[in-house]
Protein backbone atom coordinates (compact mmCIF):
# COMPACT_ATOMS: atom_id res chain seq x y z
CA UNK A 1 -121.06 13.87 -7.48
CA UNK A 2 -122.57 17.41 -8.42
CA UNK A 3 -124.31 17.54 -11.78
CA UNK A 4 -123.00 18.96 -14.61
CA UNK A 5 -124.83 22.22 -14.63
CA UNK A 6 -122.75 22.92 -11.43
CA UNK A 7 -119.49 22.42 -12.90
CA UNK A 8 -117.16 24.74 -15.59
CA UNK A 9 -116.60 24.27 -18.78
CA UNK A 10 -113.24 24.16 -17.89
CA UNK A 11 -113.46 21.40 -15.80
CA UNK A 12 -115.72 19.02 -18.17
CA UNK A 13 -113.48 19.46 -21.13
CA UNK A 14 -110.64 18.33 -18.53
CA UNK A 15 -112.35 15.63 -17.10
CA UNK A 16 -113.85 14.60 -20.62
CA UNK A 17 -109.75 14.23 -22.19
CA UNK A 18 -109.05 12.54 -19.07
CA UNK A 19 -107.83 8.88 -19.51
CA UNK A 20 -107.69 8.10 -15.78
CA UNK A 21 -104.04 8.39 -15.42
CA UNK A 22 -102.29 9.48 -11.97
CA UNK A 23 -99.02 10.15 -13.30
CA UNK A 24 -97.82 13.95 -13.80
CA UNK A 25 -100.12 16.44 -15.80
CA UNK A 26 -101.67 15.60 -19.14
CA UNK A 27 -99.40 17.57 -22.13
CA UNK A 28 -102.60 19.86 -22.28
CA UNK A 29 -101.99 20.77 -18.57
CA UNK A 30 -98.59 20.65 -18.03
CA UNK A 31 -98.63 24.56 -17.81
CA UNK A 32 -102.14 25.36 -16.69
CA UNK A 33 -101.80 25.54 -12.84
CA UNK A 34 -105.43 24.90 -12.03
CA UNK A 35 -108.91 25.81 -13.34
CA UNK A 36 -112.29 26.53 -11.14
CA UNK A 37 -114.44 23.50 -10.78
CA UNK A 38 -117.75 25.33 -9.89
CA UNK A 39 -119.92 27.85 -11.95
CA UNK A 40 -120.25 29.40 -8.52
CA UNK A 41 -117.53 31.95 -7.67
CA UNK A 42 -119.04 31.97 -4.36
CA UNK A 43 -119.41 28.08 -3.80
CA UNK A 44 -115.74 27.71 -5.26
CA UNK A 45 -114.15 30.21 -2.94
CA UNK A 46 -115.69 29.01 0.39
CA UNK A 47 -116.59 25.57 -0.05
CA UNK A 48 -113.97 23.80 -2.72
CA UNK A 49 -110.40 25.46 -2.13
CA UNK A 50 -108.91 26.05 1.34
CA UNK A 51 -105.77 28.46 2.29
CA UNK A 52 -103.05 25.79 3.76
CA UNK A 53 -103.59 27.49 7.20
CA UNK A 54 -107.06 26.57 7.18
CA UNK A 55 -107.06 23.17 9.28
CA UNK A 56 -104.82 24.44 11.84
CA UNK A 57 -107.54 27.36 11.99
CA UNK A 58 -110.50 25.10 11.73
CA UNK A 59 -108.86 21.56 13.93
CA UNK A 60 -106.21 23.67 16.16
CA UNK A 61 -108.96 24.16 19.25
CA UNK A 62 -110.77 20.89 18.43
CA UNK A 63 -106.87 19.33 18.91
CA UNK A 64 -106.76 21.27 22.21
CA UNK A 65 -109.90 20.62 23.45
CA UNK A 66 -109.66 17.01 23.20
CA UNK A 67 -106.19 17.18 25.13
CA UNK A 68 -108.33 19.35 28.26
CA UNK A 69 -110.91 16.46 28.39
CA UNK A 70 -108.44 13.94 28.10
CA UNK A 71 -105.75 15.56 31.21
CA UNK A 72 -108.87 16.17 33.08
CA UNK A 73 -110.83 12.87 32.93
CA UNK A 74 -110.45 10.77 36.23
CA UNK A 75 -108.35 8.26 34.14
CA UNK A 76 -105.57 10.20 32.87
CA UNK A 77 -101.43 9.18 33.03
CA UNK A 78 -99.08 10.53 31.35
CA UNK A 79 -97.94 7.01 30.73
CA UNK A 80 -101.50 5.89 29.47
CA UNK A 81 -102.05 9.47 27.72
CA UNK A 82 -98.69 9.70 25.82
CA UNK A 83 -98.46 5.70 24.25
CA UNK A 84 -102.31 6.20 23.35
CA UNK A 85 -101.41 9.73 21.61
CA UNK A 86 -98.18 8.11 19.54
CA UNK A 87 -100.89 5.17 18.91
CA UNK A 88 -103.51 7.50 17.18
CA UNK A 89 -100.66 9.30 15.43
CA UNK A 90 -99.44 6.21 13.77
CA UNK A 91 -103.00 5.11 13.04
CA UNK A 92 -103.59 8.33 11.16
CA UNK A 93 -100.39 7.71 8.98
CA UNK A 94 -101.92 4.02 8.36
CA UNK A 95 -105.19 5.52 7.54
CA UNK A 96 -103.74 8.37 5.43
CA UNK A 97 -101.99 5.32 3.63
CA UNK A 98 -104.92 3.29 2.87
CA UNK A 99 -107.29 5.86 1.62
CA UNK A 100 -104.28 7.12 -0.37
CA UNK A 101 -103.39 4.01 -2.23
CA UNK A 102 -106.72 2.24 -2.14
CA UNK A 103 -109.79 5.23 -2.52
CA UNK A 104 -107.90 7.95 -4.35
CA UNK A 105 -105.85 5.56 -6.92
CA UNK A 106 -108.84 3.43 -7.73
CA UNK A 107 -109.14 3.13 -11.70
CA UNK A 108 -112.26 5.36 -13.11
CA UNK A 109 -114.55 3.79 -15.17
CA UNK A 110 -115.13 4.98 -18.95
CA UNK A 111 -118.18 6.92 -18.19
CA UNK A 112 -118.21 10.57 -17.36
CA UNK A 113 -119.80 10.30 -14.16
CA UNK A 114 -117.23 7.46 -12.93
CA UNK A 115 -114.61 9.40 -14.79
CA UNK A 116 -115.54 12.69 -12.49
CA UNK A 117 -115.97 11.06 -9.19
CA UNK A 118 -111.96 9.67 -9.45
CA UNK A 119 -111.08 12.76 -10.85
CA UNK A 120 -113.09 15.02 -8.01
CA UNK A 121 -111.49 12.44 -5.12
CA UNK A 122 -108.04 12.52 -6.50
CA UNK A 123 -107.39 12.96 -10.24
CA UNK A 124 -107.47 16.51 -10.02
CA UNK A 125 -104.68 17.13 -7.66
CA UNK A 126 -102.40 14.97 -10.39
CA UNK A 127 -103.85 16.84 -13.25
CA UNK A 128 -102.78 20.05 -11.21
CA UNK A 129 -100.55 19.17 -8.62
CA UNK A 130 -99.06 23.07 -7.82
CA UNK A 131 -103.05 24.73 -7.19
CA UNK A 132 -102.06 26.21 -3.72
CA UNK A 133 -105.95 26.04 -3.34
CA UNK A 134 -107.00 22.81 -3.53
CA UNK A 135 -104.13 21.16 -1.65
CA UNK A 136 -104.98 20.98 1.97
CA UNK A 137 -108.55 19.37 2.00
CA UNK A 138 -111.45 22.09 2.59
CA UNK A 139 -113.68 21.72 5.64
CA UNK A 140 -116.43 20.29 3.62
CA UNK A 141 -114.19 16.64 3.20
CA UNK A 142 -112.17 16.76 6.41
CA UNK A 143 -114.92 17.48 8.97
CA UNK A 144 -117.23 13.99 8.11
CA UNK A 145 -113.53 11.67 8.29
CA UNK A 146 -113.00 13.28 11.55
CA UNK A 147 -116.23 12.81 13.39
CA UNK A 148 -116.36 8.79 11.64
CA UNK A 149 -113.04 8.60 13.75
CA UNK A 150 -114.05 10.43 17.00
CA UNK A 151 -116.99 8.39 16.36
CA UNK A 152 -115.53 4.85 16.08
CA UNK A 153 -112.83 5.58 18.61
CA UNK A 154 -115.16 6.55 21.33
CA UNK A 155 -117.11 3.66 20.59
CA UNK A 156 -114.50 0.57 20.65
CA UNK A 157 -112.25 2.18 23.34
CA UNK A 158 -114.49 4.15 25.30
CA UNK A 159 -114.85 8.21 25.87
CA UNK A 160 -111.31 8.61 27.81
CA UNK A 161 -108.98 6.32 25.07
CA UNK A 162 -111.37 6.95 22.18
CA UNK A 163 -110.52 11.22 23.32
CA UNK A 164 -106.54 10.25 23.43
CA UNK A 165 -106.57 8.87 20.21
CA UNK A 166 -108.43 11.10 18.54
CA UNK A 167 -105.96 14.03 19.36
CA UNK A 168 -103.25 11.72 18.14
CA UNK A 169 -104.91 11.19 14.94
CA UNK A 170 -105.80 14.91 14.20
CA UNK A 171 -102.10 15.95 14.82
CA UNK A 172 -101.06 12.88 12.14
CA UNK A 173 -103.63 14.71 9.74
CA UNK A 174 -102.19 18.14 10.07
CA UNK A 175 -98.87 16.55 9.64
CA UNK A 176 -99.85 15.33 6.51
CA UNK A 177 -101.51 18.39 5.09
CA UNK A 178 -99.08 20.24 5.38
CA UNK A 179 -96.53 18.22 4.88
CA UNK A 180 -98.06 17.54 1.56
CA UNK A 181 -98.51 21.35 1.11
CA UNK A 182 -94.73 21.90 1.85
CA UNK A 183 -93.44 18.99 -0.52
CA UNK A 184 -95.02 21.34 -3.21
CA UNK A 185 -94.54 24.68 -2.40
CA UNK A 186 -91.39 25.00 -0.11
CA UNK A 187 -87.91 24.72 -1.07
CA UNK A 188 -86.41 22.07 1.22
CA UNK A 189 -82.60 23.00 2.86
CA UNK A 190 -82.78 20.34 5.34
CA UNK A 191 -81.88 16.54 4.74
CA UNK A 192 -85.30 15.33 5.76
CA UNK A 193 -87.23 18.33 4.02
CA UNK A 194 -85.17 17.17 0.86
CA UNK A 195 -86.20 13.88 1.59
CA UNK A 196 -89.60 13.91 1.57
CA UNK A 197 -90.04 16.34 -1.56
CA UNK A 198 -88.26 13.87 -3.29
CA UNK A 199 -90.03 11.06 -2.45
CA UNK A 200 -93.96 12.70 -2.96
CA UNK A 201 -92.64 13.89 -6.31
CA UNK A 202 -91.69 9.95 -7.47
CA UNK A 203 -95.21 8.87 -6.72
CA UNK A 204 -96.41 12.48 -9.20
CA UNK A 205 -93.49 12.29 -11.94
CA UNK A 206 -92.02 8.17 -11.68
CA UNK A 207 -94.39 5.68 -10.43
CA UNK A 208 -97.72 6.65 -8.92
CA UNK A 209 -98.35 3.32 -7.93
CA UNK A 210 -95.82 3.56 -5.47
CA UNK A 211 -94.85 6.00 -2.56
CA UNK A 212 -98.37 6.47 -1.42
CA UNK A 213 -96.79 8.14 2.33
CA UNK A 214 -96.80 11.70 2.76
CA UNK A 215 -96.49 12.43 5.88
CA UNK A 216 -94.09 9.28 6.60
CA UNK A 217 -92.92 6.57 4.49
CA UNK A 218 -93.64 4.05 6.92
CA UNK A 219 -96.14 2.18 5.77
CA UNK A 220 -94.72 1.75 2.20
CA UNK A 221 -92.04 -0.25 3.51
CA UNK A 222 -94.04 -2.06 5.36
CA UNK A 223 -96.39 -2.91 2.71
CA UNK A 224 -93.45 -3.18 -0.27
CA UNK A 225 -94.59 0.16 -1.95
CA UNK A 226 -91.35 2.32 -1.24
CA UNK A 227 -89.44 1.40 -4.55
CA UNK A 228 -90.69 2.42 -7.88
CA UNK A 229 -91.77 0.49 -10.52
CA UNK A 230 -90.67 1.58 -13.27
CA UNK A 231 -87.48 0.00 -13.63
CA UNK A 232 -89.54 -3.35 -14.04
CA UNK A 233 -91.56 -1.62 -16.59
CA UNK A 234 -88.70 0.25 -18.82
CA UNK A 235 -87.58 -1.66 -21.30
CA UNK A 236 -83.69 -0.43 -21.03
CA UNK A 237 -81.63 1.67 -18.85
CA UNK A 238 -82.19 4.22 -21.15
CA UNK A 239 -86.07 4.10 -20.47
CA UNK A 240 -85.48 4.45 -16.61
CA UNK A 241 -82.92 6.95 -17.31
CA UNK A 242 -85.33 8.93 -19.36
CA UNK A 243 -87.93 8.61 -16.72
CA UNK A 244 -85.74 10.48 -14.08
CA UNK A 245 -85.02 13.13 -16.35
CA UNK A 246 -88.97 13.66 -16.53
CA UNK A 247 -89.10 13.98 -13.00
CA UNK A 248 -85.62 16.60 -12.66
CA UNK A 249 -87.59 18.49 -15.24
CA UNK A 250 -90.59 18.50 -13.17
CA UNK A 251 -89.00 19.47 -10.00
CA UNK A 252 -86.82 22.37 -11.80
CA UNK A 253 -90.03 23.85 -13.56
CA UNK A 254 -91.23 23.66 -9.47
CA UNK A 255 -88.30 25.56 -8.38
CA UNK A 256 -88.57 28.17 -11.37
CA UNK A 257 -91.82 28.75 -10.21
CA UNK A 258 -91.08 28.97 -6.63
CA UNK A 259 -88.02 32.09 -7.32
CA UNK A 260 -90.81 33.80 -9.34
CA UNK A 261 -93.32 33.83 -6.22
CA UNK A 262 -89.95 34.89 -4.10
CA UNK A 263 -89.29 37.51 -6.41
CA UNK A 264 -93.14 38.83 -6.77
CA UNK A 265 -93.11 38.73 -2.52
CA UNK A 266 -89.92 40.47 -2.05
């Protein structure tokens, strides 16, 4: 984690109030939309925020690339090619579950240091879950997770598999950026676009222990973590019912704030 010399003041005062809770903003960020991280303007603007075009930009010709060596190796089938491909898909959306619910929900410590890790890996996009910026991850995280997969592919299923499945898994990961992106900043007409906005907002505004799928809610049913909790935890109907108003508030403030950026672009 960078020292504090690197970081705003901003940012220590927020991590410093912080009590390691992933669920909605804290009252004294409820309207802040986000707040720089590093000292460095220049450091902040190419290194810790990314546009949400930015990995189709940056993993758009890797994606293609790997399909050319994969249609032109000696071993290629459709057949062989397209089950492999849905295979690294799905194992993205496993992967993107696991590091979800696992890594980037796993309680801070009480020290700062512990305290800024959990908020650097995760607590930040909670604390300010409508910073356009810091949405999509930058190249700086995303580029080590994908060569650790090309890596390990290659290596357990060979060059011409491990090639397959790697362009399977980088099309599940721009699924789920910007699906996650969208979820946030888009205003849903369709029944599945409604869907899924829905459902990412329960895991910010209801239950963040639950609903850890972005791109696909798959693997919370699998694993039990599709329904909330919190209707074990209220005490009365009137405590679940108070809970969903939190979260129509939430997404209303959302849409208020997505007719003023209509307005501003019109």
């Amino acid at each position: 984690m960078p020292p504090k010399t690197l970081l705003t003041e901003s940012l220590i005062e927020t991590v410093d109030r912080w009590d390691g809770t992933l669920l909605g903003p804290s009252p004294a960020n409820k309207r802040v939309e986000s707040v720089n991280v590093f000292r460095s303007e220049w450091f902040e603007k190419h290194f810790a925020t990314a546009h949400a075009s930015m990995p189709g930009i940056w993993w758009g010709p890797v994606w293609i690339a790997a399909l050319y060596l994969a249609a032109n190796d000696a071993r290629f089938t459709l057949v062989s090619a397209a089950s492999t491909f849905v295979l690294g898909f799905l194992l993205w959306t496993l992967l993107e579950y696991l590091l979800h619910r696992f890594w980037m929900h796993h309680p801070p410590g009480d020290d700062f240091d512990s305290k800024l890790k959990a908020f650097m890996v995760h607590g930040y996009h909670h604390e300010f879950p409508n910073d356009r910026m810091r949405l999509v991850a930058p190249l700086i995280l995303s580029a080590p997770l994908a060569v650790i997969i090309a890596v390990v592919y290659v290596l357990i299923v060979g060059r011409y598999y491990g090639t397959v499945l790697f362009a399977g898994t980088l099309l599940g990961y721009l699924a789920y950026d910007w699906v996650h992106y969208y979820t946030h900043h888009f205003r849903p007409t369709t029944r599945l676009g409604k869907f899924l906005r829905r459902y990412h907002m329960e895991h910010h505004y209801k239950d963040s222990e639950s609903h850890y799928g972005i791109s696909s809610p798959l693997w919370d049913w699998v694993f039990g973590t599709a329904k909330s909790k919190v209707a074990v935890r209220a005490a009365d109907a009137a405590g679940e019912a108070a809970l969903d108003a939190e979260l129509i508030a939430a997404e209303s403030a959302a849409e208020k704030k997505l007719t003023k950026t209509d307005k501003h672009t019109a």
